[in-house]
N, C-alpha and C. Protein backbone atom coordinates (compact mmCIF):
# COMPACT_ATOMS: atom_id res chain seq x y z
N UNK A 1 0.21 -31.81 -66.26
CA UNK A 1 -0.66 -31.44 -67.36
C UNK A 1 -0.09 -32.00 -68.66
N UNK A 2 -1.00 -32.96 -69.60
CA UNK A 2 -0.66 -33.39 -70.74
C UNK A 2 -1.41 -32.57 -71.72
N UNK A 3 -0.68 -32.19 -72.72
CA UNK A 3 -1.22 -31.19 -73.39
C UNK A 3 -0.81 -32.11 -75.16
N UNK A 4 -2.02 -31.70 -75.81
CA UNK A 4 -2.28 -32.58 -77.31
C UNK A 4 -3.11 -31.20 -78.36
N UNK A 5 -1.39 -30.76 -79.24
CA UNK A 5 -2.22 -29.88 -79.99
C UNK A 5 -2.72 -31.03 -81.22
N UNK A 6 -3.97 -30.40 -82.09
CA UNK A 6 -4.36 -31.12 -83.68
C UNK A 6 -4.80 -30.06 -84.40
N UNK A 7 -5.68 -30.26 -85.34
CA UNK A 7 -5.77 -29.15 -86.01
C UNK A 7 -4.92 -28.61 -87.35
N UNK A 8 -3.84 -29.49 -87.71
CA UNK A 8 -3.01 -28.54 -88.46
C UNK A 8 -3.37 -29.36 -89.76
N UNK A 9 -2.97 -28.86 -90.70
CA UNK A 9 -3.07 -29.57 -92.19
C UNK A 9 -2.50 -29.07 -93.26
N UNK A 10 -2.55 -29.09 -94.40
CA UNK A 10 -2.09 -28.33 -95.56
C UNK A 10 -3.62 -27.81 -96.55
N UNK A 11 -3.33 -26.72 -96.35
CA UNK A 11 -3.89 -25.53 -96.98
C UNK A 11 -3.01 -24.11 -97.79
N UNK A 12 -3.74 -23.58 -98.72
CA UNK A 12 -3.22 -22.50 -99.54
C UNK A 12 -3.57 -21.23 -98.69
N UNK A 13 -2.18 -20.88 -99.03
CA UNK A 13 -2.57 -19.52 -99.09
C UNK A 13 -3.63 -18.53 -98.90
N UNK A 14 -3.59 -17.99 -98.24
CA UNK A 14 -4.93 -16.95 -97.63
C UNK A 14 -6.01 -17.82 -97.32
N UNK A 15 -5.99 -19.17 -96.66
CA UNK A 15 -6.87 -19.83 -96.10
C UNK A 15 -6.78 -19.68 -94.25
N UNK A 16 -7.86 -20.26 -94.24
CA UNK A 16 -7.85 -20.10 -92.49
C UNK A 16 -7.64 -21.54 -91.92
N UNK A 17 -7.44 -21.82 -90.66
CA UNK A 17 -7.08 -22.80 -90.04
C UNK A 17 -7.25 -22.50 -88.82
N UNK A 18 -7.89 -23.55 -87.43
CA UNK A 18 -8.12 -23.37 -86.90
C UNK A 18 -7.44 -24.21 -85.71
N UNK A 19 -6.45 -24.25 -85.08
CA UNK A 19 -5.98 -25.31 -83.98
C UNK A 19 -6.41 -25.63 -82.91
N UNK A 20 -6.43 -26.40 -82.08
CA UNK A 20 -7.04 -26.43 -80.78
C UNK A 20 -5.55 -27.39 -80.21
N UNK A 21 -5.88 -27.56 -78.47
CA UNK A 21 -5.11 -28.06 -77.71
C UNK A 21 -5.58 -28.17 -76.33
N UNK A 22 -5.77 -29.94 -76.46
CA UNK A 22 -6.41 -29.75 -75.02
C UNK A 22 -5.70 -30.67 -74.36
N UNK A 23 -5.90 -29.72 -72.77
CA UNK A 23 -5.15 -30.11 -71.59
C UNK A 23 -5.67 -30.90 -70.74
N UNK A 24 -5.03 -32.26 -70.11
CA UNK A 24 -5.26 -33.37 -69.35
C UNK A 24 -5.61 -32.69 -68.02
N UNK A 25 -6.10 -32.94 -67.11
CA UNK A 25 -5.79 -32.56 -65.96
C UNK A 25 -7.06 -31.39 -65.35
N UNK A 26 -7.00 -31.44 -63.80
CA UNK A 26 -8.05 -30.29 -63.94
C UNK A 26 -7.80 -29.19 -63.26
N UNK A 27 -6.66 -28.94 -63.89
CA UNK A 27 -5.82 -27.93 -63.50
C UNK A 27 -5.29 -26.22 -64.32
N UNK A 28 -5.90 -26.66 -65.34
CA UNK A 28 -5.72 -26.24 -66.84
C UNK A 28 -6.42 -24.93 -66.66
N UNK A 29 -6.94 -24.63 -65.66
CA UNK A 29 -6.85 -22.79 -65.67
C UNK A 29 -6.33 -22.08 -64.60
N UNK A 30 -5.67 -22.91 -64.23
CA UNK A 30 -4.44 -22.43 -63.44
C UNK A 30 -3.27 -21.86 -64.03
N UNK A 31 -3.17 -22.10 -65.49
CA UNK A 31 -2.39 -21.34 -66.22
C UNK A 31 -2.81 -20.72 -67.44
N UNK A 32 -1.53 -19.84 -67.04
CA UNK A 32 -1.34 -19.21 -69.18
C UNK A 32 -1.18 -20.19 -69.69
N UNK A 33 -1.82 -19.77 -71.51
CA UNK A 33 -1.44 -21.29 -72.45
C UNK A 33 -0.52 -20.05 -73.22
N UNK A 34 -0.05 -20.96 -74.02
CA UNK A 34 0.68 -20.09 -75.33
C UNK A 34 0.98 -21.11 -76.38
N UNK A 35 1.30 -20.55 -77.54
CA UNK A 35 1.09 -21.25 -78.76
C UNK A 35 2.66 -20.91 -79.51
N UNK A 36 3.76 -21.91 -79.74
CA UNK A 36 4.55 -21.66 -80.44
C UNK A 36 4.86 -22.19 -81.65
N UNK A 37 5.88 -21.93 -82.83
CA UNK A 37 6.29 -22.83 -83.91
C UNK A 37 7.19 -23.00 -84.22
N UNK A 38 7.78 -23.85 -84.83
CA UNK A 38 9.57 -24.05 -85.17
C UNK A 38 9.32 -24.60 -86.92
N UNK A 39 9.51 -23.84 -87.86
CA UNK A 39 9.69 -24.05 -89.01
C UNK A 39 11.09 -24.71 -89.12
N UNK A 40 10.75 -26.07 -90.38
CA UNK A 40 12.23 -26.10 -90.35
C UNK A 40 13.38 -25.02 -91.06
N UNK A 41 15.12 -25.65 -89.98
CA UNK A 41 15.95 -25.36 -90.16
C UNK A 41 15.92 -23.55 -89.54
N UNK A 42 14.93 -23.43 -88.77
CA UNK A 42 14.50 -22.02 -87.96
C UNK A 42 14.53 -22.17 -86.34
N UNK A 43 14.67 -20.90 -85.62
CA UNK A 43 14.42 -21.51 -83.83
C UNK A 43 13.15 -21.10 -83.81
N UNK A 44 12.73 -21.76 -82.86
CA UNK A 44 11.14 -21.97 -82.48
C UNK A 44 11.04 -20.20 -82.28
N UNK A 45 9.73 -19.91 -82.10
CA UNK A 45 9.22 -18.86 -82.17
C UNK A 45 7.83 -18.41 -81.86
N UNK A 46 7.92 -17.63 -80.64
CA UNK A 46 6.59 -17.38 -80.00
C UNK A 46 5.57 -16.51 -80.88
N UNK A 47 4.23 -17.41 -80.82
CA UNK A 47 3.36 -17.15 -81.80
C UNK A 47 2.23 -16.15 -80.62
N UNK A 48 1.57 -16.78 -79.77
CA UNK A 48 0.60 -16.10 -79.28
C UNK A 48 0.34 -16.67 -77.59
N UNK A 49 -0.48 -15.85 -76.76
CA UNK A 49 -0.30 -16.69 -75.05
C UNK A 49 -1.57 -15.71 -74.83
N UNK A 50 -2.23 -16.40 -74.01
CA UNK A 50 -3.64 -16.08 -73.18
C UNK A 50 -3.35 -16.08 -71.79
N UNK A 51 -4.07 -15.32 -71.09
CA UNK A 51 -4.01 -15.78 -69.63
C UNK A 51 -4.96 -16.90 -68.95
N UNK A 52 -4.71 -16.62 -67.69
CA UNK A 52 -5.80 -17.56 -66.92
C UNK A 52 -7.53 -17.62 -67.64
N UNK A 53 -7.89 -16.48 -67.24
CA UNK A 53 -8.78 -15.82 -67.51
C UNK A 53 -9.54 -15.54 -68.86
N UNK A 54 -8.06 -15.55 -69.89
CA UNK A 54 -8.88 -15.09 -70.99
C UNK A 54 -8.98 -13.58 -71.75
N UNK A 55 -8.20 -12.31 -70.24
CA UNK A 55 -8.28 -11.59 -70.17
C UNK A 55 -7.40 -11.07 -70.73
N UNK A 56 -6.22 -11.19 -70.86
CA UNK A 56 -5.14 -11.03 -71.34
C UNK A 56 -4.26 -11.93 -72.64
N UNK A 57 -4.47 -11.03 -73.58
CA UNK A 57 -3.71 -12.08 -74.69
C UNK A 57 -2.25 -11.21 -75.37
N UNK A 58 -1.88 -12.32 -76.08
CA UNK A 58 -0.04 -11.40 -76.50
C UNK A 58 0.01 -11.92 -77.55
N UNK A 59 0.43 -11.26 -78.77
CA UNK A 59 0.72 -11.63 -79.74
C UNK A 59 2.24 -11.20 -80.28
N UNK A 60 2.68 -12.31 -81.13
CA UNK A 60 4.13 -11.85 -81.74
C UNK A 60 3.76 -10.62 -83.09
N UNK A 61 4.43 -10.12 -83.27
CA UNK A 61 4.07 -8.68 -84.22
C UNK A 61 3.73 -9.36 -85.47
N UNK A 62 4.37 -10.14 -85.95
CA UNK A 62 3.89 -10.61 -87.31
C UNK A 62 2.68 -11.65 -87.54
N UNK A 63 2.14 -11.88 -86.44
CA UNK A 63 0.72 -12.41 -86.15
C UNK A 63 -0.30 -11.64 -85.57
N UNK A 64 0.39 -10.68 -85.54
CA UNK A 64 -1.07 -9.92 -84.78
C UNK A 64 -1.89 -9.22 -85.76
N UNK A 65 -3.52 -9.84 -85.79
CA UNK A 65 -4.21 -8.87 -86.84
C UNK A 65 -4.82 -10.32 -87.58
N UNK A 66 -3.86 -11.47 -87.26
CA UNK A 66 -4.30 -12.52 -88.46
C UNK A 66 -4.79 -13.94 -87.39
N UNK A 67 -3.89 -13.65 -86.39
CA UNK A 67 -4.49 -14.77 -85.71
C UNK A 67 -4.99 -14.56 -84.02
N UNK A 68 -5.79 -15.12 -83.91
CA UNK A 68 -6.60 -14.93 -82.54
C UNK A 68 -6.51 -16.03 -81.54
N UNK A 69 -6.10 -16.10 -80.29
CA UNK A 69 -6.09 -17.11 -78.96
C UNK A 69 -7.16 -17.10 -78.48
N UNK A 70 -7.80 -18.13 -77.96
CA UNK A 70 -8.64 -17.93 -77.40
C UNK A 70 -8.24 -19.55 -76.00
N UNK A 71 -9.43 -19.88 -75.25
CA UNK A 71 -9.73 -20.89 -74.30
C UNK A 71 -11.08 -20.70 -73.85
N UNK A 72 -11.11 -22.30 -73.62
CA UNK A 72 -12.68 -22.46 -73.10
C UNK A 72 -11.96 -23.24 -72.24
N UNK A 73 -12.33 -22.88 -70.74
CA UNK A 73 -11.68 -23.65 -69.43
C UNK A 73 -12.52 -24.73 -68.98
N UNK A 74 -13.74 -24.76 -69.45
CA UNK A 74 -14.81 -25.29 -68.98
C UNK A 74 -14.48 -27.26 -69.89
N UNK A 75 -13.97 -26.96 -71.25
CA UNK A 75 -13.56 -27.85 -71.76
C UNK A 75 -12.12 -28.14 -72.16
N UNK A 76 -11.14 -27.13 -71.19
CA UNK A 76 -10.08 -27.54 -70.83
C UNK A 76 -9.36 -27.45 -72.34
N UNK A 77 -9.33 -25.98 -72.90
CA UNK A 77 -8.85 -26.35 -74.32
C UNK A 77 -8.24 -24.83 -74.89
N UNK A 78 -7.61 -24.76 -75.47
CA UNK A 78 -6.72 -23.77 -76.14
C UNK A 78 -7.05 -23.79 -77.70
N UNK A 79 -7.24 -22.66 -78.17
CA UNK A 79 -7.63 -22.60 -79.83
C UNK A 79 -6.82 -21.36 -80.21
N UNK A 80 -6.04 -21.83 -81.65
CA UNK A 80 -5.15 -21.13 -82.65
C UNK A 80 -6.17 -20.54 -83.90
N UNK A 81 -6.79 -19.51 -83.64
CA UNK A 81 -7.77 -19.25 -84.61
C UNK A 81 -6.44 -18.25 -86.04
N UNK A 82 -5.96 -19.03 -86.85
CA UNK A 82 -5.15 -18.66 -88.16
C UNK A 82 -6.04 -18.54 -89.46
N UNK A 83 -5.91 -16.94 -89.57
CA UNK A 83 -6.67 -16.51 -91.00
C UNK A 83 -5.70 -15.99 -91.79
N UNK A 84 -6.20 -15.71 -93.14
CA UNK A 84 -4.97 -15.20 -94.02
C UNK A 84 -3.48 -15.93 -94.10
N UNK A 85 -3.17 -17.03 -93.95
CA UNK A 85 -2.43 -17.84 -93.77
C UNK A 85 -1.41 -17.44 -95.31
N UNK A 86 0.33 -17.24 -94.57
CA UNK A 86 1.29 -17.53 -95.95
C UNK A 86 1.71 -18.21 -95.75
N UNK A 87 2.61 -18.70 -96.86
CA UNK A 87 3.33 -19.51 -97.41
C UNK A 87 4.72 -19.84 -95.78
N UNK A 88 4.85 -18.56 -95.47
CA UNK A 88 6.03 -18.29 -94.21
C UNK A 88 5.35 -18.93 -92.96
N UNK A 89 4.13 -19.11 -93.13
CA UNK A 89 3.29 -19.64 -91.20
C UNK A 89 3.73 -21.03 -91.68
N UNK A 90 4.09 -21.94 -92.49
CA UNK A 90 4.52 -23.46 -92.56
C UNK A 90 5.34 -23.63 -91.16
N UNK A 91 4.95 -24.48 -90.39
CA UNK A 91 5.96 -24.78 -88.88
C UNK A 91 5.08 -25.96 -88.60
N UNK A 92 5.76 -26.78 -87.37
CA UNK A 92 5.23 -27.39 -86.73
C UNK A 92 4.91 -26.10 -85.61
N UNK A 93 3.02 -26.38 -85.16
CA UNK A 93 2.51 -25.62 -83.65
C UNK A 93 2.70 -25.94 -82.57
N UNK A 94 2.87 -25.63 -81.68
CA UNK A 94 3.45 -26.19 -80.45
C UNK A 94 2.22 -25.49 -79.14
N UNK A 95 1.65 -26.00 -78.46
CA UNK A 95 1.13 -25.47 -77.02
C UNK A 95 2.00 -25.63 -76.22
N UNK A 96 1.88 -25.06 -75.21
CA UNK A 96 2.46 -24.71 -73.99
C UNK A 96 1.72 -24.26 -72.50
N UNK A 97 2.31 -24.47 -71.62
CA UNK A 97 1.41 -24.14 -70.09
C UNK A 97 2.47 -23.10 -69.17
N UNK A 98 2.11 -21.87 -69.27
CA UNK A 98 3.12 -21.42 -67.97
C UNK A 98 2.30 -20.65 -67.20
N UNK A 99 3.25 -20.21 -66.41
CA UNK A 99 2.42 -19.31 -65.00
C UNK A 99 2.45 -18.17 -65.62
N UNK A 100 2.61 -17.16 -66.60
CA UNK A 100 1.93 -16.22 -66.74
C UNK A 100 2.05 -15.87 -68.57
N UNK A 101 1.46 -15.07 -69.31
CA UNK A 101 1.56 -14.50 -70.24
C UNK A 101 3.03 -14.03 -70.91
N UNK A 102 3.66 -13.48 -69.98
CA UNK A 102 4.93 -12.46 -70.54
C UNK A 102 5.87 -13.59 -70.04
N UNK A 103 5.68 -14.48 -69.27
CA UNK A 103 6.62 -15.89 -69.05
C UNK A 103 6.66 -16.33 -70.42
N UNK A 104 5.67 -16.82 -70.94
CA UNK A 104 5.59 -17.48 -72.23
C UNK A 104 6.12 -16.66 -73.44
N UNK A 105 5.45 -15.73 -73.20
CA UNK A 105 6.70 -14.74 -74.28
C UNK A 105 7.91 -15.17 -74.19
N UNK A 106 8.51 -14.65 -73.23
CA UNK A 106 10.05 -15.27 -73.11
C UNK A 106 10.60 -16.28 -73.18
N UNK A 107 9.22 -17.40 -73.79
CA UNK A 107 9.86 -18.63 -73.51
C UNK A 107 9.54 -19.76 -72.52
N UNK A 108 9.68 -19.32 -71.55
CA UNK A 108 9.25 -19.71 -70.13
C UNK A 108 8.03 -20.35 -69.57
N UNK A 109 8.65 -22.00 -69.53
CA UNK A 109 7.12 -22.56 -69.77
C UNK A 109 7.30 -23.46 -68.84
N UNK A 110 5.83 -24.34 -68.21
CA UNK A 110 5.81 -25.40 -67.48
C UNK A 110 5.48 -26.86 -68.06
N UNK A 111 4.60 -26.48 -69.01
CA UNK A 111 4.61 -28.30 -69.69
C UNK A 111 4.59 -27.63 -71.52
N UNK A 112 4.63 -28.56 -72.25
CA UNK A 112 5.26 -28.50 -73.63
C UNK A 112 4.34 -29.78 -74.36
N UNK A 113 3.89 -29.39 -75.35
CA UNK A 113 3.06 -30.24 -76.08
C UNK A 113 3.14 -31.00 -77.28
N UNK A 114 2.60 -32.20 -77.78
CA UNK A 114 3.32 -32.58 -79.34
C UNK A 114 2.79 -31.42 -79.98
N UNK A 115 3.00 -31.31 -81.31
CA UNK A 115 3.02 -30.04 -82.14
C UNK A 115 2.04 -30.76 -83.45
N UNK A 116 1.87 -29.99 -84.07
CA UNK A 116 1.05 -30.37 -85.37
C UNK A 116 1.64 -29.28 -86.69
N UNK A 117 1.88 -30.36 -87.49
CA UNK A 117 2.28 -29.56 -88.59
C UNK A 117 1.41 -28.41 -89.33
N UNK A 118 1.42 -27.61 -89.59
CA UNK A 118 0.46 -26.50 -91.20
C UNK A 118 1.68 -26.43 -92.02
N UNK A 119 0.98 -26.64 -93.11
CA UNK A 119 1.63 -26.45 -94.31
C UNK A 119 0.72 -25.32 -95.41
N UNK A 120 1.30 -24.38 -95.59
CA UNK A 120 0.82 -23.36 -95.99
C UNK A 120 1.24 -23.36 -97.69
N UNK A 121 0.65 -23.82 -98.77
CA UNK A 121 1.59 -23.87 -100.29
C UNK A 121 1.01 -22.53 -101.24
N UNK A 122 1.48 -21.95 -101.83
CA UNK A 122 1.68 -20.71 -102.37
C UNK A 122 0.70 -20.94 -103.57
């Protein structure tokens, strides 16, 4: 599975942004996706993970409330729905593919994606 997040850009403050990431292959609901970021001079840091299904989503505590996961399997794609955006969400985004939800929490992944910058300016 080749996975290609876009979506990112520079925007202010309390703007929204919307990412997507779509997966090569037609295999792509065979897994959890999840969404991470690595700001610089920071360790990467789990942002959000969906399941197969759709049914199940996880959020990191300081994203939850502002940003929403979603997938459409049908077009093989992962979306970072980011509202209320600060100055602190600046990272490169990262997708990800693992076998389950609470895998990806931990980290625990099967394929790894280029990333896309947001730049969030005050």
């Amino acid at each position: 599975v080749q996975l290609q997040a876009s979506g990112g850009g520079l925007v202010q403050a309390g703007d929204s942004l919307r990412l997507s990431c779509a997966a090569s292959g037609r295999t792509f609901s065979s897994y959890a996706m999840g969404w991470f970021r690595q700001a610089p001079g920071k360790e990467r840091e789990f942002v959000a993970a969906i399941s197969r299904s759709g049914g199940v989503r996880l959020y990191a505590d300081s994203m939850r409330g502002r940003f929403t996961i979603s997938r459409d399997n049908a077009k093989n794609t992962v979306y970072l729905q980011m509202n209320s955006l600060k100055p602190d969400d600046t990272a490169v985004y990262y997708c990800a593919a693992g076998s389950g939800v609470y895998e990806l929490r931990n980290g625990a992944y099967a394929y790894w994606g280029q990333g896309t910058q947001v730049t969030v300016s005050s």
